[in-house]
N, C-alpha and C. Protein backbone atom coordinates (compact mmCIF):
# COMPACT_ATOMS: atom_id res chain seq x y z
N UNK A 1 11.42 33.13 28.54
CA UNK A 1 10.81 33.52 27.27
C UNK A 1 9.80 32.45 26.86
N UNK A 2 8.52 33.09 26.65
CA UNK A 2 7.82 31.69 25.95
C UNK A 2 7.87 31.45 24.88
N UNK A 3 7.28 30.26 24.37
CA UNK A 3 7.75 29.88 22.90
C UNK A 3 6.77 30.28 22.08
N UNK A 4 6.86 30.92 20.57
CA UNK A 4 6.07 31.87 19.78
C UNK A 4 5.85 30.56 18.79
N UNK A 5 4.46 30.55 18.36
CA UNK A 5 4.49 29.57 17.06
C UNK A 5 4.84 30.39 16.00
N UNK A 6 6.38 29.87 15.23
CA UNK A 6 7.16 30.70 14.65
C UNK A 6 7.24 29.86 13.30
N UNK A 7 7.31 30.20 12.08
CA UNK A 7 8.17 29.31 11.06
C UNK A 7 8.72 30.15 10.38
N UNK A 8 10.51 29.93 10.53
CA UNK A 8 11.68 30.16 10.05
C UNK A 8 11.52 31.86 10.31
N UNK A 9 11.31 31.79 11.80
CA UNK A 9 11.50 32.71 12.58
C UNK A 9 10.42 33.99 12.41
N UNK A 10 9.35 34.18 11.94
CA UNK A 10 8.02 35.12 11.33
C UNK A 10 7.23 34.45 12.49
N UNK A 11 6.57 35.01 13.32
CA UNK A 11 4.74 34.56 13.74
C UNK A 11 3.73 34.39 12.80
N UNK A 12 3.33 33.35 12.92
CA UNK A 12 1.73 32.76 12.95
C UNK A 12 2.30 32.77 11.28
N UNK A 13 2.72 32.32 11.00
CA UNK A 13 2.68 32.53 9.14
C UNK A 13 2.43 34.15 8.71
N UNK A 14 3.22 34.82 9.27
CA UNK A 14 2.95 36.31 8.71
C UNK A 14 1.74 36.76 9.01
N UNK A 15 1.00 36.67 9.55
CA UNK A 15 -0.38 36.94 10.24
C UNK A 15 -0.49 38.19 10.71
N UNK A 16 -0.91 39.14 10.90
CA UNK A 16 -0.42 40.55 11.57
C UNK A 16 -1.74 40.32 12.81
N UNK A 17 -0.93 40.02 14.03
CA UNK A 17 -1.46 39.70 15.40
C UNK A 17 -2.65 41.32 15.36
N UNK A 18 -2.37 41.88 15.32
CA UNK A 18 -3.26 43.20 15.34
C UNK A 18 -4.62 43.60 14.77
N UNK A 19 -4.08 43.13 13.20
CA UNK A 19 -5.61 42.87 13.12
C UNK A 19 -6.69 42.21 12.87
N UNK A 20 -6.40 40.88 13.88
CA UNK A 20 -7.78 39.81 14.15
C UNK A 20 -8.35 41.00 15.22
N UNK A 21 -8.23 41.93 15.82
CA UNK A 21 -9.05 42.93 16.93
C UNK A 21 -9.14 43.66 16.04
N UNK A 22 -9.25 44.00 14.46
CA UNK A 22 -9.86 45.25 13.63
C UNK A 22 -10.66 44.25 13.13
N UNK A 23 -10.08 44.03 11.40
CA UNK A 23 -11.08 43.79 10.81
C UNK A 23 -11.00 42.36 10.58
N UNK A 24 -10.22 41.51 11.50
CA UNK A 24 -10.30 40.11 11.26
C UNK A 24 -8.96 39.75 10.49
N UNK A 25 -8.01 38.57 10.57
CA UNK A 25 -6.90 38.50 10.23
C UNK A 25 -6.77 38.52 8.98
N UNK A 26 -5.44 39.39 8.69
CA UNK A 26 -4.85 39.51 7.05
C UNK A 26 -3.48 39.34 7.11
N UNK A 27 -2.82 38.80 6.30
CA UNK A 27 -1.14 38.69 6.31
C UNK A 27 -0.69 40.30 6.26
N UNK A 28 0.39 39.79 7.00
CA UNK A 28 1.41 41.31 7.29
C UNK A 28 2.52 41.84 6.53
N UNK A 29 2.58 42.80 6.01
CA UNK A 29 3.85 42.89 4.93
C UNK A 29 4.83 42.77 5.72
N UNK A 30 5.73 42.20 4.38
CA UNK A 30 7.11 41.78 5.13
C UNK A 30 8.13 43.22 5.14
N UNK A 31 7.79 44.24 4.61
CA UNK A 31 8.48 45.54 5.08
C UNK A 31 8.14 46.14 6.49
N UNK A 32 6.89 45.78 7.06
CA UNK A 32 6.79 46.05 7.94
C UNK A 32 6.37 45.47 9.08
N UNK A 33 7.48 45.73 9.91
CA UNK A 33 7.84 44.16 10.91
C UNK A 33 8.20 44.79 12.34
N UNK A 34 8.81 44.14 13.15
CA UNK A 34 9.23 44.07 14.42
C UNK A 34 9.58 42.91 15.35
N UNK A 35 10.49 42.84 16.08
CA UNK A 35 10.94 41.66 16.42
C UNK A 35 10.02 41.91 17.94
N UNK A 36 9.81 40.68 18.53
CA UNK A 36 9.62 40.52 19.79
C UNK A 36 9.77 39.39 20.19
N UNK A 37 10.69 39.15 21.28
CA UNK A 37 11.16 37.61 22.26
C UNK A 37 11.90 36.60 20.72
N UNK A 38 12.65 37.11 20.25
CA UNK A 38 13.13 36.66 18.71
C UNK A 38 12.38 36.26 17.93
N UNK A 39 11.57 37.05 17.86
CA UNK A 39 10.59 36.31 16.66
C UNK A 39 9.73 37.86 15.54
N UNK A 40 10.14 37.34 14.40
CA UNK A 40 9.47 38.35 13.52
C UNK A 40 7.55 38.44 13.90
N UNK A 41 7.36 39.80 13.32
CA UNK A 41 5.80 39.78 13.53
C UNK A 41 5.58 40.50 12.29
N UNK A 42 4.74 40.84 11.70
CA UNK A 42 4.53 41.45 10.10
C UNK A 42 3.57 41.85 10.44
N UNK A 43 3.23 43.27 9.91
CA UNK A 43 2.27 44.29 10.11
C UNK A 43 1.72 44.17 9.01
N UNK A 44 -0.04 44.84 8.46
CA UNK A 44 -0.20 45.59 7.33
C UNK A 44 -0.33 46.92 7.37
N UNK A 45 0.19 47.46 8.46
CA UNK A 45 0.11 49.01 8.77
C UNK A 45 0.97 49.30 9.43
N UNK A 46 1.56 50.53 9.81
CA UNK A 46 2.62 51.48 10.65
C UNK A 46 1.89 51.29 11.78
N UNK A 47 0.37 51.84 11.34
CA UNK A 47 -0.51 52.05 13.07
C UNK A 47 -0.57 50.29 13.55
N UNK A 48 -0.57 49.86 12.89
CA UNK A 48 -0.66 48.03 13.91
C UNK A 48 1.02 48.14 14.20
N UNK A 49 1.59 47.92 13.73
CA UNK A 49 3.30 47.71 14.13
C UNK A 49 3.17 48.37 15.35
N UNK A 50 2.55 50.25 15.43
CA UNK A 50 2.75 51.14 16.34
C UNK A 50 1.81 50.48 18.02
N UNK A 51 0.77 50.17 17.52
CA UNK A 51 -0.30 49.25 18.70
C UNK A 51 0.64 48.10 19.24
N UNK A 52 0.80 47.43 18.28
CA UNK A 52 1.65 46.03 18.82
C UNK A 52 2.84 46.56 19.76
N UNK A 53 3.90 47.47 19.59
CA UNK A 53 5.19 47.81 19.94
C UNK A 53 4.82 48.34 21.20
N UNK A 54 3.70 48.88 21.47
CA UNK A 54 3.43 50.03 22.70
C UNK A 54 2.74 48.67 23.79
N UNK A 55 1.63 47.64 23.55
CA UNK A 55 1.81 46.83 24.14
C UNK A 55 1.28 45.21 23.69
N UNK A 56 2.30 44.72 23.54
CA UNK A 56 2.57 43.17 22.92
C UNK A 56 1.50 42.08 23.64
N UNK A 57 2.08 41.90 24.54
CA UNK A 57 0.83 41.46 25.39
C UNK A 57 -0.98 41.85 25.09
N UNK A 58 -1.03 42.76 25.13
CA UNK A 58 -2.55 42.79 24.64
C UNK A 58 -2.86 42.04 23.09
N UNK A 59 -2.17 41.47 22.08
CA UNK A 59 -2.08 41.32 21.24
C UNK A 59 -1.50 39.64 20.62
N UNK A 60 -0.96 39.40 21.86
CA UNK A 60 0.17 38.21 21.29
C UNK A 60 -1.10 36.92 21.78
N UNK A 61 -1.56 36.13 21.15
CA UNK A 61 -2.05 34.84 21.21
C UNK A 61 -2.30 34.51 22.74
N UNK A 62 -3.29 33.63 22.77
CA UNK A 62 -3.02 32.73 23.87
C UNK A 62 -1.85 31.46 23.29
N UNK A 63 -1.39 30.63 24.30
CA UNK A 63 -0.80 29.36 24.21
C UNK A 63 0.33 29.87 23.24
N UNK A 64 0.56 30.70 23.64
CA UNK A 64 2.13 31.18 22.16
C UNK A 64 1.68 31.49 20.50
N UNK A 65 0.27 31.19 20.47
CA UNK A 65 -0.46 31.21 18.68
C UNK A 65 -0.11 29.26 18.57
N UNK A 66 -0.75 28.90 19.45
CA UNK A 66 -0.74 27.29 19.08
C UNK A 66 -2.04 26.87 19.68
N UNK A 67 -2.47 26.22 18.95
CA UNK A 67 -4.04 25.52 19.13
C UNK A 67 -4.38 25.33 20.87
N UNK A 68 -5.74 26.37 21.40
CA UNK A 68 -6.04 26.07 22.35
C UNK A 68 -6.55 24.71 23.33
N UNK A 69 -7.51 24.11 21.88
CA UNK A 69 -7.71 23.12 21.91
C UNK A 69 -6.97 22.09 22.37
N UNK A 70 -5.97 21.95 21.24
CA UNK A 70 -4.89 21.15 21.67
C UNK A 70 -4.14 21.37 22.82
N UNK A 71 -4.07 22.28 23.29
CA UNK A 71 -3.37 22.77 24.77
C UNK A 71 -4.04 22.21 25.84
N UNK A 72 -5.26 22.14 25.70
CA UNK A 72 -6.07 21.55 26.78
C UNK A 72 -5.92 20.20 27.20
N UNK A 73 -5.32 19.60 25.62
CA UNK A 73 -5.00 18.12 26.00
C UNK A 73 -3.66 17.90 25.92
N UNK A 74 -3.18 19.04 26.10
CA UNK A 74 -1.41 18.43 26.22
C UNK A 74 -0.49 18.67 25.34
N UNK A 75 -0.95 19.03 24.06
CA UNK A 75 -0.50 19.13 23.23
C UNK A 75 0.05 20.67 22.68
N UNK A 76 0.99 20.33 21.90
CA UNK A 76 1.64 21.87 21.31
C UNK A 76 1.02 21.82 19.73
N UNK A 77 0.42 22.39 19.03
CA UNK A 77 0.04 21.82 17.44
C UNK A 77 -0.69 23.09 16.96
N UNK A 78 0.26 22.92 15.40
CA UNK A 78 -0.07 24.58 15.08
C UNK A 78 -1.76 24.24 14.39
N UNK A 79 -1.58 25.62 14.16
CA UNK A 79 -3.15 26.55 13.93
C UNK A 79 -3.29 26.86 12.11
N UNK A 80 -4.24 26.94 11.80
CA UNK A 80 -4.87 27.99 10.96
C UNK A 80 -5.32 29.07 11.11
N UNK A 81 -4.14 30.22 11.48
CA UNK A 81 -4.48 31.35 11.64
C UNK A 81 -5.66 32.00 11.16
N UNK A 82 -6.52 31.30 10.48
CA UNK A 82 -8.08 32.00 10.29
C UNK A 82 -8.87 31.59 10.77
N UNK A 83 -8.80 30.15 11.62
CA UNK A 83 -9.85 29.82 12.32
C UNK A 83 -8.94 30.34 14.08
N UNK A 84 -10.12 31.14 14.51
CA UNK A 84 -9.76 31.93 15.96
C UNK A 84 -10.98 32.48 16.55
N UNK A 85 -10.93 32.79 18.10
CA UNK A 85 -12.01 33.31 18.42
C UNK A 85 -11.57 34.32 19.51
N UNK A 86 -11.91 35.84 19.47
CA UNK A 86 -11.46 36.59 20.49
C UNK A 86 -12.46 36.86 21.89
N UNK A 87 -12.53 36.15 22.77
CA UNK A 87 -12.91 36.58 24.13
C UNK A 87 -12.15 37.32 25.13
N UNK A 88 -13.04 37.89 25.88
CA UNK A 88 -12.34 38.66 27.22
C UNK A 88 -11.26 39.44 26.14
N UNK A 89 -11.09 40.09 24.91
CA UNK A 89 -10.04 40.47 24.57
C UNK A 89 -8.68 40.07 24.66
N UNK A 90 -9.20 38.29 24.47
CA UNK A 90 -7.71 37.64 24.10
C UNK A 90 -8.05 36.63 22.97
N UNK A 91 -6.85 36.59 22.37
CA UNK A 91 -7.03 36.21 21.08
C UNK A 91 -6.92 34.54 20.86
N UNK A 92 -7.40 33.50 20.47
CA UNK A 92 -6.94 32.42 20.33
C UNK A 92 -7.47 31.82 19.16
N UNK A 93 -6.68 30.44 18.80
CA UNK A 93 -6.31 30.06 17.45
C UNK A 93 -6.72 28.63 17.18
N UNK A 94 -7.09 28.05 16.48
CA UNK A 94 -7.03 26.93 16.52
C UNK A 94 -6.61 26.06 15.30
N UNK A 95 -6.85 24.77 15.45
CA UNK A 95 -6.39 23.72 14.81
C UNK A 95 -7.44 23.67 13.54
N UNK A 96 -7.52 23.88 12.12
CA UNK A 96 -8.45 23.31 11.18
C UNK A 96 -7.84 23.04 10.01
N UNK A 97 -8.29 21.48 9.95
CA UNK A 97 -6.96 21.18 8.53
C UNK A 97 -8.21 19.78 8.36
N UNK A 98 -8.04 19.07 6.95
CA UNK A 98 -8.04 17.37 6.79
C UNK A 98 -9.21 17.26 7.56
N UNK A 99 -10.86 18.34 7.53
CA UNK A 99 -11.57 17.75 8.17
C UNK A 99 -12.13 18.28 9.96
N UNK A 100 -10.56 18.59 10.50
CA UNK A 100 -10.92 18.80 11.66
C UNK A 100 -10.75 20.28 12.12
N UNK A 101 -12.25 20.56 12.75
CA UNK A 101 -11.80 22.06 13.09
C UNK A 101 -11.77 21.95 15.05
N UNK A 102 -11.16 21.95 15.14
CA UNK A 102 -11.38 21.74 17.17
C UNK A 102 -11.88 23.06 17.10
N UNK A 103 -12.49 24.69 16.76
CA UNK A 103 -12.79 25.40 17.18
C UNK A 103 -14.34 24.88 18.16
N UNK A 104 -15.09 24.63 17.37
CA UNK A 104 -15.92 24.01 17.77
C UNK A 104 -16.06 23.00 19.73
N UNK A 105 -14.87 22.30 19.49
CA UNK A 105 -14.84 21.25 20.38
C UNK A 105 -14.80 22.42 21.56
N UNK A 106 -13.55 23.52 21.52
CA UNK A 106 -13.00 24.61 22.32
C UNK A 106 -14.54 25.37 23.20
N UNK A 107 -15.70 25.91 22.25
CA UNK A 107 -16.41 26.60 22.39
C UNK A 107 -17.68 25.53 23.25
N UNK A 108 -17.56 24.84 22.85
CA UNK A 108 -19.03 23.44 23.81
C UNK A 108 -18.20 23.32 24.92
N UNK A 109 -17.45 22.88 24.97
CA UNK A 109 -16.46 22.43 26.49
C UNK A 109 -15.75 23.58 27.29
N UNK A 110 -15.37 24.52 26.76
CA UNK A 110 -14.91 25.11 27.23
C UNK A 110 -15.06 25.67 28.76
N UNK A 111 -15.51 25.10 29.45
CA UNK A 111 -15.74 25.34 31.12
C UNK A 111 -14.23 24.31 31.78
N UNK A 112 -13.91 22.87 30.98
CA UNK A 112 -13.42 22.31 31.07
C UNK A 112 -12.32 22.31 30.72
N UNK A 113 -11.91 23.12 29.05
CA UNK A 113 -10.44 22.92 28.44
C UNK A 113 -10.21 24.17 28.54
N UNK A 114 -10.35 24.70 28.84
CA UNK A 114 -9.74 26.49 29.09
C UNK A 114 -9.10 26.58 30.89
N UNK A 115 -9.54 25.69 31.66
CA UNK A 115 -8.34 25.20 33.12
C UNK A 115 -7.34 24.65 32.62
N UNK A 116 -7.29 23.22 31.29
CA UNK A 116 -6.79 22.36 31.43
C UNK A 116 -5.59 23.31 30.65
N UNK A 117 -6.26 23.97 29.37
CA UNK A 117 -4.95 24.81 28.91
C UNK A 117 -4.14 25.38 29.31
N UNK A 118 -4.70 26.43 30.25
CA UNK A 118 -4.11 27.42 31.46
C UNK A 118 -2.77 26.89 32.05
N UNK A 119 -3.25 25.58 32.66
CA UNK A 119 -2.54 24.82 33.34
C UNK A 119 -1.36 24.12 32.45
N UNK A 120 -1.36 23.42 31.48
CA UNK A 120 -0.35 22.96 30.49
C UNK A 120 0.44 24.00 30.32
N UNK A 121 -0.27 24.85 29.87
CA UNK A 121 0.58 26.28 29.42
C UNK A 121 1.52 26.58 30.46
N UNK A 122 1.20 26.75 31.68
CA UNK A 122 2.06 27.55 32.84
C UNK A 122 2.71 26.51 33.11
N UNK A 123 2.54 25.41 33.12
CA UNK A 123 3.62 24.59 33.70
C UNK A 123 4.66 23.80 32.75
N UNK A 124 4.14 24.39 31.28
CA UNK A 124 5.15 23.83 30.19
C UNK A 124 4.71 22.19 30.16
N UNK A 125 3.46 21.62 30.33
CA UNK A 125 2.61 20.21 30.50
C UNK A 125 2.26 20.28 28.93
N UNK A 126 2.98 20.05 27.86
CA UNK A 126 2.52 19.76 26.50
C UNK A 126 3.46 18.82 25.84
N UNK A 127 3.51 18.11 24.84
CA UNK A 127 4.00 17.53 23.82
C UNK A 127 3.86 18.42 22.66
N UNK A 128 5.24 18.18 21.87
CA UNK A 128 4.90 18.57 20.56
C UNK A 128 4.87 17.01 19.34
N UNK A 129 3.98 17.09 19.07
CA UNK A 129 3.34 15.77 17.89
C UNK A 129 4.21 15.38 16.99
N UNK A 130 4.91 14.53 16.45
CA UNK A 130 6.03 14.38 15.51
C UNK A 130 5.26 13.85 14.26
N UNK A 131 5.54 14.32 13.23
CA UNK A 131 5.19 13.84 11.84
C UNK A 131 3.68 14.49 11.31
């Protein structure tokens, strides 16, 4: 099972994975939900719950919904689910808080940190940051 960036068991902060591919991300009501790999997901619609349930995978984050950026260097470190960018029809997330947005860093380099992520990712090659 891979690991979902979860808090107190919900994805992405209630985020409804579905529609950053409509109209760009909005929080998901908490009536309407679904579990996948133990982890809540929050819809704002029946039809996203219904998309998500039929296939998850087309939908679920790169790097688990944890900063690509940071994946590239090793790291596990959550996101601001509003800063993201969807290529090839996959979704990814990044780090923007205090100043720093790595979306940016992701999109100039990216010939370089999109192997290095790949690779952390599949081989479980990350730290998670304490404090």
């Amino acid at each position: 099972m891979a690991t979902i960036n979860a808090t107190d068991g919900v994805a992405l902060g209630g985020y409804d994975v579905v529609s950053y591919f409509n109209d760009g991300p909005q929080v998901g009501s908490d009536s309407i939900t679904t579990r996948y790999e133990g982890v809540t997901f929050r819809f704002v619609s029946e039809e996203n719950k219904a998309q998500f349930e039929a296939n998850p995978a087309q939908f679920l984050p790169q790097y688990g919904g944890f900063c690509a950026t940071a994946m590239s260097e090793g790291m596990q470190v959550p996101v601001n689910p509003e800063t993201y960018l969807i290529e090839d029809g996959k979704l990814y997330l990044f780090y923007n808080a205090n100043g720093d947005n790595t979306l940016p860093a992701w999109e100039t380099e990216k010939d370089t940190r999109f192997p290095k992520a790949e690779q952390n990712w599949s081989d479980g090659n990350f730290a998670v940051p304490q404090g």
